[in-house]
Protein backbone atom coordinates (compact mmCIF):
# COMPACT_ATOMS: atom_id res chain seq x y z
CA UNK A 1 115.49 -140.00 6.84
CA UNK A 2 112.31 -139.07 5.02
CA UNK A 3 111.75 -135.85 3.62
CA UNK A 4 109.54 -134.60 6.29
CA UNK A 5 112.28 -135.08 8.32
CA UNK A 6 115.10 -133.14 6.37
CA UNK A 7 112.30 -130.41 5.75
CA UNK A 8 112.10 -129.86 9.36
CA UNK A 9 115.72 -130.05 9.85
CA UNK A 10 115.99 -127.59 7.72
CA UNK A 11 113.04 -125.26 9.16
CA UNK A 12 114.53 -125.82 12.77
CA UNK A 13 118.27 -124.56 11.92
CA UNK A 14 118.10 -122.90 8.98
CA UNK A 15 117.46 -118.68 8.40
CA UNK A 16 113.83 -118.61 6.98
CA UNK A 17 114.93 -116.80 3.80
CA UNK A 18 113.41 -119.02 1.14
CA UNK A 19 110.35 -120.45 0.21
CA UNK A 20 110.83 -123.62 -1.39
CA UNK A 21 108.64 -126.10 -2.81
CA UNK A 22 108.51 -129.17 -0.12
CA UNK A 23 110.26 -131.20 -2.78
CA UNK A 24 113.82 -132.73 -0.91
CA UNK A 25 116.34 -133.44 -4.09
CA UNK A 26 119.14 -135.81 -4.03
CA UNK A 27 120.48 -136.43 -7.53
CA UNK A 28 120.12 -134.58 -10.89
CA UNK A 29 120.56 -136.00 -14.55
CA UNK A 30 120.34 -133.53 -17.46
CA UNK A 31 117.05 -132.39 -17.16
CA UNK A 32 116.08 -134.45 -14.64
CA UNK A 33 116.04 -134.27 -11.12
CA UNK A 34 115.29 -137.11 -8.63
CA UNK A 35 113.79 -136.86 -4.67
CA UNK A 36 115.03 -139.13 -2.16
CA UNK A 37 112.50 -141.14 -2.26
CA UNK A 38 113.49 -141.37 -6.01
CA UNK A 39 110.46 -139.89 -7.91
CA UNK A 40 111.52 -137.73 -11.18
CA UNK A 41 110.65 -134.47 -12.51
CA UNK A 42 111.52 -132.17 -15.25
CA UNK A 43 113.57 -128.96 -13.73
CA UNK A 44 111.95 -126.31 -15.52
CA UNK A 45 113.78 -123.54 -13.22
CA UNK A 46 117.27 -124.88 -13.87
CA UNK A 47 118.69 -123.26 -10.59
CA UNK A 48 117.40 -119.50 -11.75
CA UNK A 49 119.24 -120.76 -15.04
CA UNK A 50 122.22 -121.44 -13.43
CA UNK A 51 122.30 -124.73 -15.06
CA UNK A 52 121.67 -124.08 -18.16
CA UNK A 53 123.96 -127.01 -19.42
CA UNK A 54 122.10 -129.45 -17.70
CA UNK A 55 122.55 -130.78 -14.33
CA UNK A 56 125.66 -132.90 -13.74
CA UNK A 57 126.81 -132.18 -17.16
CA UNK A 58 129.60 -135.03 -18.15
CA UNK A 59 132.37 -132.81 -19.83
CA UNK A 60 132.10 -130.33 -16.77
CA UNK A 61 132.31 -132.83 -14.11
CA UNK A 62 134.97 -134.74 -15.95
CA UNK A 63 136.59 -130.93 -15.75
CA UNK A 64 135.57 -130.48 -12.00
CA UNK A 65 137.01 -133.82 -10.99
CA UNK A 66 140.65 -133.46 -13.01
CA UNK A 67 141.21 -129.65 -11.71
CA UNK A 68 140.35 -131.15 -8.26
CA UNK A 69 142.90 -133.47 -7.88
CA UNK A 70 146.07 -130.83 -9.21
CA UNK A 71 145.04 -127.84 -7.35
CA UNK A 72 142.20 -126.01 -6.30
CA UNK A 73 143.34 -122.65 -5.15
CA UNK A 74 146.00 -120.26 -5.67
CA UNK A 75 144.72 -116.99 -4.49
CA UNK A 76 145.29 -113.91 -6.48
CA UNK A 77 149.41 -113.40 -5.14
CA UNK A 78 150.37 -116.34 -7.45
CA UNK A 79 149.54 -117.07 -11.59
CA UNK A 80 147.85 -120.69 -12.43
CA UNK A 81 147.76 -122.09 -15.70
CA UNK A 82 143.67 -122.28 -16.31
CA UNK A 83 142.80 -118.62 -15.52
CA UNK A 84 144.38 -116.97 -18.57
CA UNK A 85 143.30 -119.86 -21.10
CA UNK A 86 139.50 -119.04 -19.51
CA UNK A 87 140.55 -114.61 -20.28
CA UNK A 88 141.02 -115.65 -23.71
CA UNK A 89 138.76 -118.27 -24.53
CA UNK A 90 136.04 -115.37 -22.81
CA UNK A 91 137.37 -112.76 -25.21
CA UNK A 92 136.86 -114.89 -27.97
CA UNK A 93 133.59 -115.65 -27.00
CA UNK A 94 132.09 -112.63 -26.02
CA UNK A 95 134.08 -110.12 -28.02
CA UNK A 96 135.55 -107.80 -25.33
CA UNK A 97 139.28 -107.55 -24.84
CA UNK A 98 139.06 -108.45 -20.84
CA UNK A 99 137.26 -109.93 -18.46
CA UNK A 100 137.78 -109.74 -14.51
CA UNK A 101 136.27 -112.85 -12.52
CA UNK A 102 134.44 -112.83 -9.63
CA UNK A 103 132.33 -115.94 -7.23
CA UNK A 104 128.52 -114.15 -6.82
CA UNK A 105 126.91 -112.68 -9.51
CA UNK A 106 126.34 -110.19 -6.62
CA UNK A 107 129.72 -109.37 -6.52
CA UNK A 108 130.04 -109.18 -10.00
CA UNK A 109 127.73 -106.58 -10.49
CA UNK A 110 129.56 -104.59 -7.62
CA UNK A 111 132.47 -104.92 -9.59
CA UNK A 112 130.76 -103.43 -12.59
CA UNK A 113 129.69 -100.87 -10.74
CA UNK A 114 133.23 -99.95 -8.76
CA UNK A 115 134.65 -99.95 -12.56
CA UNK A 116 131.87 -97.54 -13.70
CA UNK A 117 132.70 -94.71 -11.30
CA UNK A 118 136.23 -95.05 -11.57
CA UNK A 119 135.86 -94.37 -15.29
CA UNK A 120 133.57 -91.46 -14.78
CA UNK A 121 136.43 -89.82 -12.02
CA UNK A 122 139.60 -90.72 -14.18
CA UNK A 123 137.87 -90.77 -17.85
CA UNK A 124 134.85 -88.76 -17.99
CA UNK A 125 135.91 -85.95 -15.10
CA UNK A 126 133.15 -86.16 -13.24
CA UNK A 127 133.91 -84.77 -9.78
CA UNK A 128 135.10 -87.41 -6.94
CA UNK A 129 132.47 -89.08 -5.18
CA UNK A 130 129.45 -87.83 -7.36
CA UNK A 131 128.86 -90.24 -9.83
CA UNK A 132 125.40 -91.11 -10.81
CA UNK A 133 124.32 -94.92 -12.18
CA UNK A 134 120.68 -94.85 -13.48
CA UNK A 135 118.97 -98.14 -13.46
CA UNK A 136 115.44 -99.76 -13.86
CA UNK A 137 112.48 -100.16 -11.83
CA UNK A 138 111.44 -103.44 -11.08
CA UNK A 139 115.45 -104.54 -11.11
CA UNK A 140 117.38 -107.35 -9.60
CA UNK A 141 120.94 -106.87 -9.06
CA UNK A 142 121.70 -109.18 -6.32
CA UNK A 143 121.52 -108.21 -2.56
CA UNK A 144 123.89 -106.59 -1.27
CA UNK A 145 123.11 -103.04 0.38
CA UNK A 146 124.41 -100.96 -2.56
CA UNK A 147 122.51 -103.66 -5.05
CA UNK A 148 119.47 -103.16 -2.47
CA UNK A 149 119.46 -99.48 -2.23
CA UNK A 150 118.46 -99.24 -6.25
CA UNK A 151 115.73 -101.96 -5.89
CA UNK A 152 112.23 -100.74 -6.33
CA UNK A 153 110.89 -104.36 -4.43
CA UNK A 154 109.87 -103.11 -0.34
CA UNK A 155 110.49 -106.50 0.55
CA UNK A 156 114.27 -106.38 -0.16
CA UNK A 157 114.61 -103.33 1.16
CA UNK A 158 112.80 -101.96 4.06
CA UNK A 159 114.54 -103.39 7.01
CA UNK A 160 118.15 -102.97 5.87
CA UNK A 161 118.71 -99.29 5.23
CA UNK A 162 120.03 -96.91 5.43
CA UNK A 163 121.38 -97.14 1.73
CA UNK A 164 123.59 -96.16 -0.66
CA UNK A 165 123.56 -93.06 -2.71
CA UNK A 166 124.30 -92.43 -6.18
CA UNK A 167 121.51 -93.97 -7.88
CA UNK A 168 118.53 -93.20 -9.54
CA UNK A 169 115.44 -95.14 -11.13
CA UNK A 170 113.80 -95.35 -14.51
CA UNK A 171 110.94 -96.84 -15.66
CA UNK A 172 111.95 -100.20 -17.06
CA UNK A 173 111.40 -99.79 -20.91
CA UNK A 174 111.31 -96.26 -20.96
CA UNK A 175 114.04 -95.06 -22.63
CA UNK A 176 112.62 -91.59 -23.22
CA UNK A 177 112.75 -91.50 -19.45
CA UNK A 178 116.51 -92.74 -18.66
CA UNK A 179 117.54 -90.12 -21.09
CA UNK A 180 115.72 -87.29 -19.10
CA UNK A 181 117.74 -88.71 -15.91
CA UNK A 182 120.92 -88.25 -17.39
CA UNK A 183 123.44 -85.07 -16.51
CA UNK A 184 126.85 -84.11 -16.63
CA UNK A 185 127.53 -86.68 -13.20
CA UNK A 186 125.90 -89.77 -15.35
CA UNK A 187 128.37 -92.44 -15.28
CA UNK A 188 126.16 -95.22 -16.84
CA UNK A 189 122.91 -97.12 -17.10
CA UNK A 190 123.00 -100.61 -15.56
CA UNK A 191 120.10 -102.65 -16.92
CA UNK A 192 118.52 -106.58 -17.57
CA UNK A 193 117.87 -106.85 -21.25
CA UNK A 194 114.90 -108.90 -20.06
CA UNK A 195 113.75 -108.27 -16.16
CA UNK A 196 113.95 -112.47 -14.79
CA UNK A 197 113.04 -111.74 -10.91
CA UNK A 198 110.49 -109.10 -11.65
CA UNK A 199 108.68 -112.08 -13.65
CA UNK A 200 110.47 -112.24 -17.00
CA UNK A 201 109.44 -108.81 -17.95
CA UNK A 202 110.35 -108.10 -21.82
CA UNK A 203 111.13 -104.59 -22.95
CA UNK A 204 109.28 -102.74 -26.20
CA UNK A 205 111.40 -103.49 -29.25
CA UNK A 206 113.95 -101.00 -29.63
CA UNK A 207 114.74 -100.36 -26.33
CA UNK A 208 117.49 -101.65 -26.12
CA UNK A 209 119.07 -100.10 -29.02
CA UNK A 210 117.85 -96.92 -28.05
CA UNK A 211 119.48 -96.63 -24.58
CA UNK A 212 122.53 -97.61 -26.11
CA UNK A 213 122.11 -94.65 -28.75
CA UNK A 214 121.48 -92.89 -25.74
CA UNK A 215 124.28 -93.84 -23.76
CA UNK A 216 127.01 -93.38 -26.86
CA UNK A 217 125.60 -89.81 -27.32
CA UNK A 218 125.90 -88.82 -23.66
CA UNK A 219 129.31 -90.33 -22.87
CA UNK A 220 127.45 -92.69 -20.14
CA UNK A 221 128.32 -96.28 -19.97
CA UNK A 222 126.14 -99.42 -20.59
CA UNK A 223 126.09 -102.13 -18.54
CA UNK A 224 124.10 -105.43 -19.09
CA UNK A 225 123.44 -107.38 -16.35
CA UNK A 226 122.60 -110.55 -18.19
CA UNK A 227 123.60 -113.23 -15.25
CA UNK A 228 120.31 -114.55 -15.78
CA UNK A 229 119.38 -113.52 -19.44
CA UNK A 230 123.39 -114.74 -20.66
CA UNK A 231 124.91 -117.38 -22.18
CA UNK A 232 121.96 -118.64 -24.34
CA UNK A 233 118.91 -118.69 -22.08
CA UNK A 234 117.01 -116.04 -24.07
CA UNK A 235 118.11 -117.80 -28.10
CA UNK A 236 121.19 -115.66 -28.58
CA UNK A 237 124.33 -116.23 -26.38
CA UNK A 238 123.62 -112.80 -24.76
CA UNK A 239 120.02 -111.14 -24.73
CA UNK A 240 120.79 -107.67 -25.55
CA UNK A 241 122.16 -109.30 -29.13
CA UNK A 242 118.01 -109.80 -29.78
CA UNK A 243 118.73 -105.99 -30.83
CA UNK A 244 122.27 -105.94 -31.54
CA UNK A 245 123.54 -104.30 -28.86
CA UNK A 246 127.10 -104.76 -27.33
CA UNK A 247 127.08 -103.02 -23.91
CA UNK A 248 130.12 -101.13 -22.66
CA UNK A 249 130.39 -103.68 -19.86
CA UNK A 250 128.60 -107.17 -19.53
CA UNK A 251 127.60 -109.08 -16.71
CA UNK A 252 127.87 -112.58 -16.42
CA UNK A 253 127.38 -115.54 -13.84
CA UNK A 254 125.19 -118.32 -13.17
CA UNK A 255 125.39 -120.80 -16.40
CA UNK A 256 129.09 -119.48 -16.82
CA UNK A 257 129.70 -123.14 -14.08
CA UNK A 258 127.24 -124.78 -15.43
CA UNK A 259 125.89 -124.97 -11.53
CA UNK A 260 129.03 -126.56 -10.56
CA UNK A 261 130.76 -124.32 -8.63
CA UNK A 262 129.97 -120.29 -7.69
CA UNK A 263 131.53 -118.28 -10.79
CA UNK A 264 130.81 -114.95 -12.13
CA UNK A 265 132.84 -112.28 -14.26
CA UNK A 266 132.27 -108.80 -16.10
CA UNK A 267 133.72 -108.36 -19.52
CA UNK A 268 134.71 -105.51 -21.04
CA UNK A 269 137.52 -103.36 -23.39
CA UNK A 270 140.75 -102.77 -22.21
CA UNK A 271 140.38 -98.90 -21.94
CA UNK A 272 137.77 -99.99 -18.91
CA UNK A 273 138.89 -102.76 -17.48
CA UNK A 274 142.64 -101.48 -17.85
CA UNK A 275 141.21 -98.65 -15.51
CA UNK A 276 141.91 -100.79 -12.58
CA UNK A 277 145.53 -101.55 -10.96
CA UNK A 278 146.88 -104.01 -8.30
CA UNK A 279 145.41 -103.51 -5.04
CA UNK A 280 142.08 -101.53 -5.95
CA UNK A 281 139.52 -104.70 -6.04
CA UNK A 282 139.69 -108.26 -5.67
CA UNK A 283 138.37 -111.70 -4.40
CA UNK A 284 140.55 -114.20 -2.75
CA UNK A 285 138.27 -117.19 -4.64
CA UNK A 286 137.84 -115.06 -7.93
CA UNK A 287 139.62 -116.36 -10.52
CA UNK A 288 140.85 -119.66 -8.81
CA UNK A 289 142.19 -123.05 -11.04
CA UNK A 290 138.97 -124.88 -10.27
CA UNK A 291 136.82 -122.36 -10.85
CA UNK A 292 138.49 -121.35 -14.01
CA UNK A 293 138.63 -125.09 -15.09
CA UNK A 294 134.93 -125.14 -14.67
CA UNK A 295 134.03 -121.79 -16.67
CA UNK A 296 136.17 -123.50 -19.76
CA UNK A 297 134.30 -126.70 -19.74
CA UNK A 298 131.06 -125.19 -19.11
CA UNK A 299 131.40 -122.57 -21.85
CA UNK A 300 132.76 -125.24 -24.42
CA UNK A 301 129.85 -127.67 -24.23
CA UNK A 302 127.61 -124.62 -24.54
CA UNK A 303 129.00 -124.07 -27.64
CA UNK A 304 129.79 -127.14 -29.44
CA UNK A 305 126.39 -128.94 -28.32
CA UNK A 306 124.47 -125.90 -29.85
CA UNK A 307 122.86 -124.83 -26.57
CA UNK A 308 121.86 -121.60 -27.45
CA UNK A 309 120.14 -122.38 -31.10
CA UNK A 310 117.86 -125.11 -28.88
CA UNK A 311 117.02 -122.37 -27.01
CA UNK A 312 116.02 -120.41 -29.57
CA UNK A 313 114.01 -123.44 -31.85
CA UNK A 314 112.44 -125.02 -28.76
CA UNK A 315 111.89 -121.63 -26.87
CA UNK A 316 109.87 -120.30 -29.38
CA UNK A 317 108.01 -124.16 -29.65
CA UNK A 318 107.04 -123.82 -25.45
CA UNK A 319 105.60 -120.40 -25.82
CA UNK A 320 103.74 -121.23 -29.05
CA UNK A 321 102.37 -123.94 -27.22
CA UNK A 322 101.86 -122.27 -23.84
CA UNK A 323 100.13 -119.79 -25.65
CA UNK A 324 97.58 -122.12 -27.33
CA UNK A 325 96.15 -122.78 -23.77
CA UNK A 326 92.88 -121.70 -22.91
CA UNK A 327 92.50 -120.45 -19.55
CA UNK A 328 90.71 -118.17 -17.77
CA UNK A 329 93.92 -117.93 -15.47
CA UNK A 330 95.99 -116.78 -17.66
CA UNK A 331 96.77 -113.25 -18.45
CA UNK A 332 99.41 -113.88 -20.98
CA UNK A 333 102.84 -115.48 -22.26
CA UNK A 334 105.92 -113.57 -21.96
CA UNK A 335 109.50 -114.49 -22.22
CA UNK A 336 112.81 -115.58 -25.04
CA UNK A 337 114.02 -118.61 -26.06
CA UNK A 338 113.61 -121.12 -22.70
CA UNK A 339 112.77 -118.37 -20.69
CA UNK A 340 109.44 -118.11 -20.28
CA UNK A 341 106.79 -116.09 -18.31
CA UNK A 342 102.86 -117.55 -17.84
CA UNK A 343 101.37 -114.06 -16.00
CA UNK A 344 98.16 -114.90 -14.08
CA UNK A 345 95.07 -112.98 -13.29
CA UNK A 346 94.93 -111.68 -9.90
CA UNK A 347 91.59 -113.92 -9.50
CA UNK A 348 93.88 -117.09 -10.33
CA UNK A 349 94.61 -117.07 -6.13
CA UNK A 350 98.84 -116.36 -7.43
CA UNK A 351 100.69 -118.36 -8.75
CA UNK A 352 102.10 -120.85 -5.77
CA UNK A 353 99.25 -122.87 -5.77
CA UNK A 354 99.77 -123.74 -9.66
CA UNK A 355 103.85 -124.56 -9.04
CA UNK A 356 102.53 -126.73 -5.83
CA UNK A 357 99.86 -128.95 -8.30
CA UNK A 358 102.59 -128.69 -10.90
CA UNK A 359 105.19 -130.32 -8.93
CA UNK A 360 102.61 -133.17 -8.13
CA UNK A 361 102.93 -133.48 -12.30
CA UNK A 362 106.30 -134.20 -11.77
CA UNK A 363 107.16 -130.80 -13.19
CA UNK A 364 109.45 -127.89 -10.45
CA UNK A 365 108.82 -124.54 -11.33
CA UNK A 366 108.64 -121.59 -8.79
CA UNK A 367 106.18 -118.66 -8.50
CA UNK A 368 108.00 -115.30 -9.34
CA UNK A 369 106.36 -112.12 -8.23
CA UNK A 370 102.89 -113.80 -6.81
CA UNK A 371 101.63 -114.04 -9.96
CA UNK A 372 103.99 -115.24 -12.77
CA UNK A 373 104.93 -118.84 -13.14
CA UNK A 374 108.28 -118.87 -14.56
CA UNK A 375 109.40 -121.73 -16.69
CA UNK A 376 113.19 -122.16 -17.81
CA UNK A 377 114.12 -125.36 -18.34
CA UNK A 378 117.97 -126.34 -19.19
CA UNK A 379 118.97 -125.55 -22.49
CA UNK A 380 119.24 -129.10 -23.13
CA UNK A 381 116.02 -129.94 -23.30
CA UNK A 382 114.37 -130.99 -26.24
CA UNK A 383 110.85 -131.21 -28.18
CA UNK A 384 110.00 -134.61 -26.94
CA UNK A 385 110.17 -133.67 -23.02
CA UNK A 386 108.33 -130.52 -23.93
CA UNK A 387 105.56 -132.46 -25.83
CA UNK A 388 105.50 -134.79 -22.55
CA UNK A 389 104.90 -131.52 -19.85
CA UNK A 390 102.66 -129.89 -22.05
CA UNK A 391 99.03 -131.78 -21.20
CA UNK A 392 100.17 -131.80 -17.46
CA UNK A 393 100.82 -127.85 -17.91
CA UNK A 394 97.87 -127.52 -19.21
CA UNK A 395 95.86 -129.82 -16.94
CA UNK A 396 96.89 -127.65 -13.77
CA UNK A 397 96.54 -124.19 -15.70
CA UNK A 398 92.95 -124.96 -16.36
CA UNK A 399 91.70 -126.12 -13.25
CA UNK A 400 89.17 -124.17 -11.64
């Protein structure tokens, strides 16, 4: 089959809920990803950083492949022997006593939320049922209808209410404004350290710091949703450590398989995540051998091959660079470490035109928000590849 073919396979009995590139992949090597008809380009979304490790990372699949062959799942009713070596090699990572794993990142963040309102009803007193969760305009959470209801995007969420209550929208890097919002029902703030879907939108320094001073002086939780922003995409191994900031609950998903398999978790103290007992929330695939397995392997190589200091040297190399171009397209540069915003004028015609001629470059990245090309590369990357995408960037970003 050619790709035409498989495109129209696809278009014929597949839901139209994507817009992809017209680019048919069949194999992927580190950075590199190959079309069947075997032509190569440099990934520079990395699956929405979901493979942050590179694609088909060795030490993962190696990891994938053993786990596979002793057993796969377990469900929840039994113990295996890889999910509490991955609760402890998490706490040591991330610094939080717990963690409670999930598939979706989706899920994940429901799960942060279920655990935020159970706090404010047992912990904070809050009446039953009238918790409050402030979050940010211009948000992605996932989407499901309660991650929906608290979007600020039409698109996501005009033909699938009616929605669910309890939250209310700031201004994204308005601090002064989430602390008007709070009152006496406030269970938490639930926030991106740096906004990926809305088109790698980058808070004023000190916000971050601030809503946590916030937060700590109100009694309201903090939750970082840093699926996208985690586990070294923005130069630190979690964003909101650009301002040293340890949320009461983090987020994680994506890179935490190192695209191998759906995994997500949220990590937190025990006196939150000991809030919950048998019974009250769960996922027959959360937490299984394999996907445990994975999570290990894909959080070891992160570390020991220095993932997240590449991020941070070669990040701030691409934008340096990316900055350098002259263009009348281009509004400006945005972004941390390997994640990386190039915001274009409204008169540039958006920004799918640019990914389409980029892709002929040999180079995938997608449009984000009409007008913002988004590049994020895996972690793995290093200078010479950049130095090699650079004049092709910069031949499509300054054509006419």
């Amino acid at each position: 089959m050619n790709a035409n073919e498989y495109i129209r396979l696809e278009e014929q009995y597949g839901a139209n809920n994507y817009h992809p590139l017209d680019v048919v992949l069949a194999r992927g090597d580190g950075v590199w990803v190959y079309d069947i008809d075997g032509n190569k380009y440099l990934d520079c979304l990395s699956a929405y950083s979901a493979v942050n490790q590179g694609h088909v990372h060795p030490k993962i699949l190696s990891a994938l492949q053993e786990q596979a062959k002793k057993i796969t799942l377990t469900s929840r009713a039994f113990r295996n022997d890889q999910l509490p070596l991955l609760y402890k090699e998490l706490a040591d990572l991330t610094g939080y006593d717990m963690s409670l794993p999930m598939n979706s990142g989706a899920e994940a963040v429901e799960t942060a939320l279920k655990l935020a309102r159970k706090w404010a009803y047992q912990v904070k007193g809050v009446p039953r049922h009238k918790a409050e969760i402030i979050t940010c305009e211009g948000n992605f959470h996932g989407r499901t209808i309660s991650t929906i209801s608290f979007s600020s995007e039409p698109l996501y969420r005009d033909d699938f209410g009616p929605f669910t209550p309890g939250f209310i929208s700031a201004p994204f890097g308005n601090a002064d404004a989430i602390a008007d919002l709070i009152n006496s029902n406030t269970a938490a703030v639930l926030l991106e350290p740096i906004q990926g879907e809305a088109g790698v939108v980058v808070p004023p320094k000190g916000f971050l710091s601030k809503v946590s001073e916030i937060c700590k002086k109100n009694n309201v939780l903090l939750i970082a949703d840093e699926i996208q922003t985690g586990l070294g995409r923005t130069g630190k191994l979690f964003a909101c450590q650009h301002e040293d900031v340890h949320p009461d609950i983090t987020i994680l998903g994506k890179a935490l398989s190192g695209g191998f398999y759906p995994i997500s978790a949220i990590v937190a103290d025990k006196a939150l995540l000991g809030l919950f007992t048998p019974g009250e929330h769960g996922s027959t695939f959360g937490g299984n051998p394999l996907a445990a397995a994975v999570a290990r392997a894909a959080i070891k190589v992160l570390v020991e091959e220095n993932m997240v200091q590449n991020s941070a040297l070669l990040g701030e190399y691409f934008i340096d660079q990316l900055s350098d171009i002259s263009s009348p397209h281009i509004k400006e540069i945005r972004g941390k470490g390997l994640f990386i915003g190039v915001v274009l004028r409204p008169s540039a015609g958006g920004a799918r035109r640019f990914c389409e001629a980029l892709q002929q470059q040999g180079i995938l990245a997608k449009e984000t928000h009409e007008h913002v090309i988004r590049f994020a590369p895996p972690l793995v990357i290093d200078k010479e590849t950049i130095d090699w995408a650079l004049p092709r960037i910069r031949e499509v970003l300054t054509r006419p």
